[in-house]
Protein backbone atom coordinates (compact mmCIF):
# COMPACT_ATOMS: atom_id res chain seq x y z
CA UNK A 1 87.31 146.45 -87.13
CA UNK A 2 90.46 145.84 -84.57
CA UNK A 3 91.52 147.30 -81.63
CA UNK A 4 93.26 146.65 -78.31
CA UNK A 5 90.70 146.06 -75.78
CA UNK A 6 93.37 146.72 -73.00
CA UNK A 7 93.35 150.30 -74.04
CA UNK A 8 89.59 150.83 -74.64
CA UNK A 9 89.40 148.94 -71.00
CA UNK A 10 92.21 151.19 -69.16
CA UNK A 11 90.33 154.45 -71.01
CA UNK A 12 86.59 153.52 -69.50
CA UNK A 13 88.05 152.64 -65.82
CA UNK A 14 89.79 156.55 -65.98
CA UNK A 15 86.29 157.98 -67.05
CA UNK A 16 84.14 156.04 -63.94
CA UNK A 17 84.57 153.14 -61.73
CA UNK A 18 81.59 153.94 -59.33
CA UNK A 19 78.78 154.56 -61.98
CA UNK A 20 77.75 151.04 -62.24
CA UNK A 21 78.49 151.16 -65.77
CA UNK A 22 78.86 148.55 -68.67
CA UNK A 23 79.68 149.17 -72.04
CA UNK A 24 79.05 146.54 -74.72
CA UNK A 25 80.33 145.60 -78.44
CA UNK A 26 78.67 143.64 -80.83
CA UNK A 27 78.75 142.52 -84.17
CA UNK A 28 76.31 142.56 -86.63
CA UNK A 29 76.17 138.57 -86.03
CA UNK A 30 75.40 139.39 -82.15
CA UNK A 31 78.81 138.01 -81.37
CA UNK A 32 80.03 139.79 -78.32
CA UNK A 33 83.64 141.54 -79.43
CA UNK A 34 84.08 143.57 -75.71
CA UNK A 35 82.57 143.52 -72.71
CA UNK A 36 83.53 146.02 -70.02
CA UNK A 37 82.06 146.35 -66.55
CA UNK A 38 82.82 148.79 -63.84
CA UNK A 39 83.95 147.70 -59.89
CA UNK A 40 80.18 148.32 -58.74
CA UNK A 41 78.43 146.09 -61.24
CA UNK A 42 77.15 142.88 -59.75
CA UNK A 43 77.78 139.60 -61.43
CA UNK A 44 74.09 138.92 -62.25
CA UNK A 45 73.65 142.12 -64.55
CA UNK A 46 76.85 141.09 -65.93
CA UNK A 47 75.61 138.08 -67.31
CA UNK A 48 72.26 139.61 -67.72
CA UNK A 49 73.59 142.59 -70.39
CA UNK A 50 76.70 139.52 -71.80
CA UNK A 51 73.36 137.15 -72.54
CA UNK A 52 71.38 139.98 -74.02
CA UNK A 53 73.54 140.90 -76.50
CA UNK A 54 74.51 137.67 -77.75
CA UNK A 55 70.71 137.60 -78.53
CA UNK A 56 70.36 140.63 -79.93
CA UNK A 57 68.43 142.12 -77.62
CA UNK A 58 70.18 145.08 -76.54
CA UNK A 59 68.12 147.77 -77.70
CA UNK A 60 64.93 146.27 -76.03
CA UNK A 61 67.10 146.45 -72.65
CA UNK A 62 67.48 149.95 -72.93
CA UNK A 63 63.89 150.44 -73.55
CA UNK A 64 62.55 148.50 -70.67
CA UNK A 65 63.58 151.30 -68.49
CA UNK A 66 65.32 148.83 -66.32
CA UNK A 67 68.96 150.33 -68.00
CA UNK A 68 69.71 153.61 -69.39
CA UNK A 69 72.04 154.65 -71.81
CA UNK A 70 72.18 154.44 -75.35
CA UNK A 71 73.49 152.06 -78.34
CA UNK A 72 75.46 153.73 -81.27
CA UNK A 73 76.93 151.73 -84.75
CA UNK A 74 80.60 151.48 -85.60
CA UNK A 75 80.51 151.22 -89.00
CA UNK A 76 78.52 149.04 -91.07
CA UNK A 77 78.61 146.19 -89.12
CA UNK A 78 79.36 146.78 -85.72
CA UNK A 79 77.80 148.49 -82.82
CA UNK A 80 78.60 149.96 -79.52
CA UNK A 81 76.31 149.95 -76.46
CA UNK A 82 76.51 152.24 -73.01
CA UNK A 83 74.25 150.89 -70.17
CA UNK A 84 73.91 152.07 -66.29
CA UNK A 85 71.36 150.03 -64.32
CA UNK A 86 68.08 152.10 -62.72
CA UNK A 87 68.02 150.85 -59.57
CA UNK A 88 71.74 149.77 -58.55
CA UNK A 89 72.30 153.88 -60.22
CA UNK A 90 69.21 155.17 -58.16
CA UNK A 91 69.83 153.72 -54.96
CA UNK A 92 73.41 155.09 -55.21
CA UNK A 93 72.10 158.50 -55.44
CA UNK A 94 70.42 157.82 -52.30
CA UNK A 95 73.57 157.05 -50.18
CA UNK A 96 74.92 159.91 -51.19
CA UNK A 97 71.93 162.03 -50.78
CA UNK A 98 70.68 160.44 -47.41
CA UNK A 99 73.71 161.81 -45.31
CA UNK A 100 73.29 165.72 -46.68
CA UNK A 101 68.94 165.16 -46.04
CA UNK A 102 70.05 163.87 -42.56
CA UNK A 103 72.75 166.82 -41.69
CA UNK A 104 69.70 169.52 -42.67
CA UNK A 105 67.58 167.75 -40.81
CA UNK A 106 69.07 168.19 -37.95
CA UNK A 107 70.24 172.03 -38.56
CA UNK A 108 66.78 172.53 -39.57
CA UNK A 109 65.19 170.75 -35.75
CA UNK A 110 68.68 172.97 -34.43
CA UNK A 111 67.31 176.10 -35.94
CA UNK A 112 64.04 175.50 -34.72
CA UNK A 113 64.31 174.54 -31.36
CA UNK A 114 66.61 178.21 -31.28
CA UNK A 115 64.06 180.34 -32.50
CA UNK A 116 61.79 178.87 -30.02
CA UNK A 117 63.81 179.98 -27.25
CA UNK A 118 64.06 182.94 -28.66
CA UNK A 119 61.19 184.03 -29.29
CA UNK A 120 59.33 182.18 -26.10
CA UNK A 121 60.42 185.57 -24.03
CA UNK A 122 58.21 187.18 -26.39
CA UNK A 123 55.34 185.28 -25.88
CA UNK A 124 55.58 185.36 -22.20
CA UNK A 125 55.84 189.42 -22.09
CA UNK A 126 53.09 189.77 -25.02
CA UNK A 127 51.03 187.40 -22.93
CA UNK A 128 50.77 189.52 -20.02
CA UNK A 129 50.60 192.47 -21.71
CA UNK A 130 47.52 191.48 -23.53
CA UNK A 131 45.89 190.66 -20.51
CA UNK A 132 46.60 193.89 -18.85
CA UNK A 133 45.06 195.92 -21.77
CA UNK A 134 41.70 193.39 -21.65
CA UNK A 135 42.00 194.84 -17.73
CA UNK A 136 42.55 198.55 -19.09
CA UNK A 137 39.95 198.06 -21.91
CA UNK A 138 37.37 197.07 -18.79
CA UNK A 139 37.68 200.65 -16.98
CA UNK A 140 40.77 199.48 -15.09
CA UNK A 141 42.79 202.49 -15.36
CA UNK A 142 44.83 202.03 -12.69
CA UNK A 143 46.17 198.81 -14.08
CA UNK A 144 50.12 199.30 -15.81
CA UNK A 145 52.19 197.13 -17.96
CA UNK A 146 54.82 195.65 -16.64
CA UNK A 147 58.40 196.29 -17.59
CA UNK A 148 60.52 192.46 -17.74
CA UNK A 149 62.41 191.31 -20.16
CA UNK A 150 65.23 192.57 -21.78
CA UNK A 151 63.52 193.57 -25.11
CA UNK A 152 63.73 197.42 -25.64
CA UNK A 153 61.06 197.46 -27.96
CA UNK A 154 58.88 195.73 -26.16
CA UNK A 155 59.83 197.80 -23.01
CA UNK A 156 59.48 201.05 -25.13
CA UNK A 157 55.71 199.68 -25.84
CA UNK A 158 54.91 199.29 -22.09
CA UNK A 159 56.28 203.13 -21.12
CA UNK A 160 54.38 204.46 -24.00
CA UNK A 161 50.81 203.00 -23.06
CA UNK A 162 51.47 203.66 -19.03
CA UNK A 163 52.50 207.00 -20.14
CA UNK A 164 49.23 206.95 -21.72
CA UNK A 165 47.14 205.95 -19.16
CA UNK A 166 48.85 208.44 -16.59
CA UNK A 167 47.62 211.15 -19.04
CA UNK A 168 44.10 209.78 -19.08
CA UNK A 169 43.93 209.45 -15.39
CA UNK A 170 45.01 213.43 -15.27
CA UNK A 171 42.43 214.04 -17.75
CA UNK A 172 39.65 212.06 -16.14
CA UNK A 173 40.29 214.17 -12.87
CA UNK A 174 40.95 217.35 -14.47
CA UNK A 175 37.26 217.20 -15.79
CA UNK A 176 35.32 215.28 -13.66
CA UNK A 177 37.12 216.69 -10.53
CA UNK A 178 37.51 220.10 -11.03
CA UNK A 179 34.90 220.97 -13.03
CA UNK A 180 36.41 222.24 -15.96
CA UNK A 181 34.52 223.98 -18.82
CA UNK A 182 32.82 221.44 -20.88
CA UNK A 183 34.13 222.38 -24.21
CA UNK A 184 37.54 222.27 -22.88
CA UNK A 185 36.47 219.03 -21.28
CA UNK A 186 35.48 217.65 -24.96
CA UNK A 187 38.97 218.90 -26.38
CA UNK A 188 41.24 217.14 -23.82
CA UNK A 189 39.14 213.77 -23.47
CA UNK A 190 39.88 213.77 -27.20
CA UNK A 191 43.34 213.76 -26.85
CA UNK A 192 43.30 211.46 -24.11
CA UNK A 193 41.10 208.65 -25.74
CA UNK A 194 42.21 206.02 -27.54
CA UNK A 195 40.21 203.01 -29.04
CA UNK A 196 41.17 199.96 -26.76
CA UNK A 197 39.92 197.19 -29.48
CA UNK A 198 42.77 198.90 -32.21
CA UNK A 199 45.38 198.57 -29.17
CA UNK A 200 44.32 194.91 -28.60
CA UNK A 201 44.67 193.93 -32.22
CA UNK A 202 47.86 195.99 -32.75
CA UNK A 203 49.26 193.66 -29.74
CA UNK A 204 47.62 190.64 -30.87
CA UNK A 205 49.51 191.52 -34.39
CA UNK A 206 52.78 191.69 -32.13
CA UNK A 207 52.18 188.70 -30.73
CA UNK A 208 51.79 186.84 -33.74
CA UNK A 209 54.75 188.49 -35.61
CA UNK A 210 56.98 187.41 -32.95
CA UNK A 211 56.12 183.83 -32.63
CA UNK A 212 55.83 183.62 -36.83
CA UNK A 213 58.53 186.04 -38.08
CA UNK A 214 61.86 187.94 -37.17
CA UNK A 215 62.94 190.36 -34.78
CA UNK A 216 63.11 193.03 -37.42
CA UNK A 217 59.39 193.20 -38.68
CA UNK A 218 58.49 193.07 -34.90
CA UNK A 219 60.65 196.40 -34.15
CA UNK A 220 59.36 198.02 -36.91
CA UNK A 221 55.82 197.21 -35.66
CA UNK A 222 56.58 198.09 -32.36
CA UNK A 223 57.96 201.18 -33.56
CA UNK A 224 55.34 202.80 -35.41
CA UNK A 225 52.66 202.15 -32.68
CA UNK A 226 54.94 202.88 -30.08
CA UNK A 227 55.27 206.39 -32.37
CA UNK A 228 51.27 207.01 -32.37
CA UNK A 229 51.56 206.52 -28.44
CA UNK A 230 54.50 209.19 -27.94
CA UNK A 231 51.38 211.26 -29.84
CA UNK A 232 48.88 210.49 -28.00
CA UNK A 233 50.75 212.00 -24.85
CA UNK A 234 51.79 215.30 -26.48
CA UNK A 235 49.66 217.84 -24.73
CA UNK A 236 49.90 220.45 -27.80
CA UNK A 237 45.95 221.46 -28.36
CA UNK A 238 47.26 222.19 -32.25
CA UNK A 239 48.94 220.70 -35.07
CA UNK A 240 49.88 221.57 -38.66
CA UNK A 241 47.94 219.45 -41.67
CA UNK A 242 50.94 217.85 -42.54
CA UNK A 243 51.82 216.26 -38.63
CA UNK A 244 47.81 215.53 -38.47
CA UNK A 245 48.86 213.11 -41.43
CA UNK A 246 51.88 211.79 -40.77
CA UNK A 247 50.49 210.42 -37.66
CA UNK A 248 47.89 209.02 -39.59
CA UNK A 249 49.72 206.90 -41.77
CA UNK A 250 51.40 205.09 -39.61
CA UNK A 251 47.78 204.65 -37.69
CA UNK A 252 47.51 203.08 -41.36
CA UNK A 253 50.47 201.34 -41.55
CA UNK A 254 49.82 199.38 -38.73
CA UNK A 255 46.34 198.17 -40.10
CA UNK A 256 47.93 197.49 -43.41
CA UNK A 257 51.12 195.59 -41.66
CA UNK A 258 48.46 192.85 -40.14
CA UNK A 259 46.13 192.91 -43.61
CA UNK A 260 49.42 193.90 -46.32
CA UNK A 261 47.14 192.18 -48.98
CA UNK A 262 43.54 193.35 -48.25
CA UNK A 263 44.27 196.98 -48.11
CA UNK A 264 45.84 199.94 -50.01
CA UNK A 265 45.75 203.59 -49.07
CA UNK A 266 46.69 206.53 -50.55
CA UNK A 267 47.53 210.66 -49.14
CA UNK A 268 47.87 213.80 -51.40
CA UNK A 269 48.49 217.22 -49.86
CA UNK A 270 49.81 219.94 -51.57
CA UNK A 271 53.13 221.49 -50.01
CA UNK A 272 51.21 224.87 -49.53
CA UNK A 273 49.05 223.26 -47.25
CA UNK A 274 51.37 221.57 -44.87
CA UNK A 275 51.49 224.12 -42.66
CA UNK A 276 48.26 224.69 -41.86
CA UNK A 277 47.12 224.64 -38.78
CA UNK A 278 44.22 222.88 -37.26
CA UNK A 279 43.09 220.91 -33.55
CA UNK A 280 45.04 218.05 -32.76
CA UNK A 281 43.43 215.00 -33.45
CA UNK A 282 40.35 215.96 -35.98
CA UNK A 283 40.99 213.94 -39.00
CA UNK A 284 42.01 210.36 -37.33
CA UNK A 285 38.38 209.99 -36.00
CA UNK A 286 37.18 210.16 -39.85
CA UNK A 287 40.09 207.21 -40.28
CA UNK A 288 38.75 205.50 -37.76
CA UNK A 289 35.33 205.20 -38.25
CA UNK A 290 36.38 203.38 -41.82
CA UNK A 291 37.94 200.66 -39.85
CA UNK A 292 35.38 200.46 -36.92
CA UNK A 293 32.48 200.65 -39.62
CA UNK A 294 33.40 200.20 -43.12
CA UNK A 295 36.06 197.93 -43.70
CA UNK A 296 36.19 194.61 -44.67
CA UNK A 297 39.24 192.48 -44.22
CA UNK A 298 37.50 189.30 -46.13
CA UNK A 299 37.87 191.53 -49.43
CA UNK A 300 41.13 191.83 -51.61
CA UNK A 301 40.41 195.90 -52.41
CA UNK A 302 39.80 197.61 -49.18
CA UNK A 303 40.91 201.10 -50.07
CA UNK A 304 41.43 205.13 -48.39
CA UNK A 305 42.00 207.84 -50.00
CA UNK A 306 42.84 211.33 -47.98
CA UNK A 307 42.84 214.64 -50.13
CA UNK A 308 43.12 218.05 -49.34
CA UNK A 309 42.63 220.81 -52.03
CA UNK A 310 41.54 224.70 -52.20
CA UNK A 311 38.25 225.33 -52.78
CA UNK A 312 38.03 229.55 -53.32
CA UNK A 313 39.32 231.22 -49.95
CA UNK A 314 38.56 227.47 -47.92
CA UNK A 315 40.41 224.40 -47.42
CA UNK A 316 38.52 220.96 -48.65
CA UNK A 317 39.75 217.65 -46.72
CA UNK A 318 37.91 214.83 -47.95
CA UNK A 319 38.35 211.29 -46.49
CA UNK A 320 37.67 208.62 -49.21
CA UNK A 321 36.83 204.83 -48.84
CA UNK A 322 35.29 201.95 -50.87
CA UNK A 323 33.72 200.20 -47.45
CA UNK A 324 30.03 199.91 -46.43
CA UNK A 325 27.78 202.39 -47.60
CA UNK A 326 24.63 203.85 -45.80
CA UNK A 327 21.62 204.35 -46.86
CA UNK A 328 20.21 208.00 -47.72
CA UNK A 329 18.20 208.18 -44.67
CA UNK A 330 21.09 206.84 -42.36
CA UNK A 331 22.89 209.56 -44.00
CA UNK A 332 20.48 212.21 -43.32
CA UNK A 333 20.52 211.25 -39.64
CA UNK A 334 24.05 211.02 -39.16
CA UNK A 335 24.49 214.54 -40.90
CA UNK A 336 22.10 215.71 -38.63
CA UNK A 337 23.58 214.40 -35.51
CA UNK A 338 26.64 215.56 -36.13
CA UNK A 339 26.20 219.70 -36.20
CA UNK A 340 24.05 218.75 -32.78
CA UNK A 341 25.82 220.60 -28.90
CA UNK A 342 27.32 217.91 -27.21
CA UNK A 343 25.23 216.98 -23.74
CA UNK A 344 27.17 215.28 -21.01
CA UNK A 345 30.35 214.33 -20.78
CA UNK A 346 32.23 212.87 -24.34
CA UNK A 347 31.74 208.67 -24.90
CA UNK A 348 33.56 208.81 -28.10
CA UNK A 349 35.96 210.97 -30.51
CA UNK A 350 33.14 210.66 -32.47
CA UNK A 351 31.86 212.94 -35.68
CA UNK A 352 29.60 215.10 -33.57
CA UNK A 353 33.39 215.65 -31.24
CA UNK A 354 35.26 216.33 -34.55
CA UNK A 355 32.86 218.97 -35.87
CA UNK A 356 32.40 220.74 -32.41
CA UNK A 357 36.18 221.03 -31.84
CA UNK A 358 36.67 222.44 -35.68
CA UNK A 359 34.28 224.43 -35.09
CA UNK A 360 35.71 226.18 -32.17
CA UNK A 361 38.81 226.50 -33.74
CA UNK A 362 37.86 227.87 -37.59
CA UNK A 363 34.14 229.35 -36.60
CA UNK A 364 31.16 229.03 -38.72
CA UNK A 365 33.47 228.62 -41.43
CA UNK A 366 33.18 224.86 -40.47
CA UNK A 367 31.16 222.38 -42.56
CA UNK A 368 31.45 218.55 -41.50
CA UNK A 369 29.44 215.89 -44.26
CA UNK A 370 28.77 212.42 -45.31
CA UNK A 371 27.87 211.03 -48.47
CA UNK A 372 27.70 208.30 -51.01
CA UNK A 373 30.77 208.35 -53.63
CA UNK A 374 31.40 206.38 -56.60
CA UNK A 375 33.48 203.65 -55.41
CA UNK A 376 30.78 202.29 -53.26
CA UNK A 377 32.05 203.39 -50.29
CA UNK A 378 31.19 206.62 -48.36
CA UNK A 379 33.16 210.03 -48.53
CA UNK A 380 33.21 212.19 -45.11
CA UNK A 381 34.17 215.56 -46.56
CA UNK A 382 35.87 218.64 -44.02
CA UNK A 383 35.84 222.21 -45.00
CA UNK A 384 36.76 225.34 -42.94
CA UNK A 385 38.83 228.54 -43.67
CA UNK A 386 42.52 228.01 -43.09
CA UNK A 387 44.94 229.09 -40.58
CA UNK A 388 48.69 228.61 -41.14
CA UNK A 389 51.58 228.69 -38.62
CA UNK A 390 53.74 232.33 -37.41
CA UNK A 391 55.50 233.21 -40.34
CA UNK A 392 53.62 231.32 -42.74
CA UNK A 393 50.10 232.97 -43.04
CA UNK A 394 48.11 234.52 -39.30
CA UNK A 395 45.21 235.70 -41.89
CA UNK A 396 42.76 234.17 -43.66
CA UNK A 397 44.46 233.78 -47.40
CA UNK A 398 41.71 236.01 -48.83
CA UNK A 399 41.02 237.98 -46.33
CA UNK A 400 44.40 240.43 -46.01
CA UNK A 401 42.19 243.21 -43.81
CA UNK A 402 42.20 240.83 -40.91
């Protein structure tokens, strides 16, 4: 075999001059015919590949790991070898990488330190909001959230929960003060309760969300329970099915934000019975007592299920959870307890509340249970004779006489 080694030599240089690269041929004596080595190959691997192949040892070079490439044959008795040493080749890489590692480095400590001081403004406002509510939670009900900042969301949180407590405080004095009937007593301390622990989670949530996450999933927080507070404030003794469940999901929502992985839920109404109307504020209590009572956030399938179905001439609402169970005979004495007259003023929006406020409303019709369902769980079943909004149905749907 002949050939010009200018050419060969002028054709490698154009392919790479910076690669550290050597290319070798021998003959099938181990005489060295070419020899070409790039501008970044030092003189001692130079002599290190020359003296290798002379031996005919190239092969064994590229095997040690120490060069990579690979060795082809021209012909029958030549061959042709392509090395690139490890370490000259590695720590190459690393100049070039060490300046890009270094500029996101220091975008990455830039970004950092930014959404610190954005989000510290947060933390200070959450911070004092949370201790007001352990205040409010106490019996402080002249206590108020303070307005600073100049996040709307978090603003719009603080109006909604004084709002809130203003109503309470009317409340409080319009039944204690003026001595107003006591089952009209148990209807508005309903609506004016609220369960201080959910509150202090639901801002503890907040709290978290803004130091963790973005702006976005902390509006959309804020938004929902600032949503159940603009509720909670309505003075409207009634509401249709459907609004009763609306507000309830987000009451979900905001459980399921803070545990997205530990609990599903699911709500099927039919469209005919949207409209029905019922008290305000009867079928969050059964929600609630899942989460005060039966849930548990260390499990993967916490679970709720609200139906609502015709059952003859009455209306069936069933609430529907896999959480702790009771026994039979703490069943028996809850079902009990919960058809008893209220004595004294209200301390919850307990059962016993739910059923004597559904009861005013639909009559004997009424029937308010608890029991054991297949899930494990425990299944707190409603069912009354309907009503329905003007110009849906004012009768009873089987009973056209009326």
């Amino acid at each position: 075999m002949t050939f010009d080694p200018d050419y060969l030599r002028r054709d490698l240089t154009q392919l790479h001059t910076q690669a550290h690269l050597q290319v070798a041929v021998v003959s099938d004596t181990n005489r060295l015919l070419f020899h070409y080595v790039d501008s970044q190959v030092i003189a001692s691997n130079e002599r290190k590949v020359a003296t290798t192949a002379t031996k005919g040892s190239l092969q064994e070079l590229l095997q040690s790991q120490a060069y990579q490439g690979r060795m082809e044959p021209l012909g029958t008795n030549n061959a042709v070898a392509v090395l690139v040493n490890s370490d000259a080749h590695r720590n190459q890489l690393w100049g070039l990488l060490a300046p890009i590692l270094t500029l996101a480095a220091v975008m990455l400590g830039i970004l950092i330190h930014s959404l610190f001081l954005t989000f510290r403004r947060y933390q200070t406002q959450l911070t004092a909001m949370i201790q007001k509510m352990h205040q409010i939670g106490k019996g402080q009900l002249g206590e108020r959230l303070a307005k600073t900042g100049n996040n709307d969301d978090l603003n719009v949180l603080a109006t909604g929960v004084n709002d809130m407590l203003t109503e309470i405080n009317q409340y409080v004095y319009q039944i204690y003060q003026l001595k107003i009937a006591q089952q009209d007593a148990n209807m508005k301390a309903l609506q004016a309760q609220i369960n201080p622990h959910f509150m202090y989670n639901t801002l503890e949530y907040i709290r978290m969300a803004a130091l963790d996450a973005g702006q976005r999933d902390l509006a959309q927080v804020v938004f929902s329970f600032a949503s159940l507070l603009r509720n909670n404030t309505d003075q409207g003794p009634t509401a249709t099915l459907g609004d009763e469940l609306r507000f309830i999901e987000k009451y979900i929502y905001l459980y399921q934000v803070r545990y997205p992985k530990q609990l599903a839920y699911q709500i099927r109404v039919p469209d005919d019975l949207q409209q029905l109307v019922m008290p305000k504020f009867t079928l969050q209590p059964l929600v609630e007592n899942y989460f005060v009572h039966g849930v548990n956030f260390a499990r993967q399938d916490n679970a709720i299920s609200i139906t609502a179905r015709h059952v003859g001439d009455h209306v069936e609402v069933a609430v529907i959870n896999n959480g702790q169970s009771l026994s039979e005979a703490e069943l028996l004495r809850v079902n009990q307890h919960i058809v008893q007259p209220i004595e004294g003023p209200p301390q919850s929006i307990g059962l016993q509340n739910v059923y004597a406020r559904l009861a005013q409303f639909f009559g004997d019709s009424v029937a308010l249970t608890l029991h054991r369902n297949d899930y494990g769980g425990i299944t707190t079943t409603v069912v009354f004779r309907p009503r329905y909004q003007k110009g849906e149905e004012q009768h009873d749907r089987h009973d056209p006489g009326r």
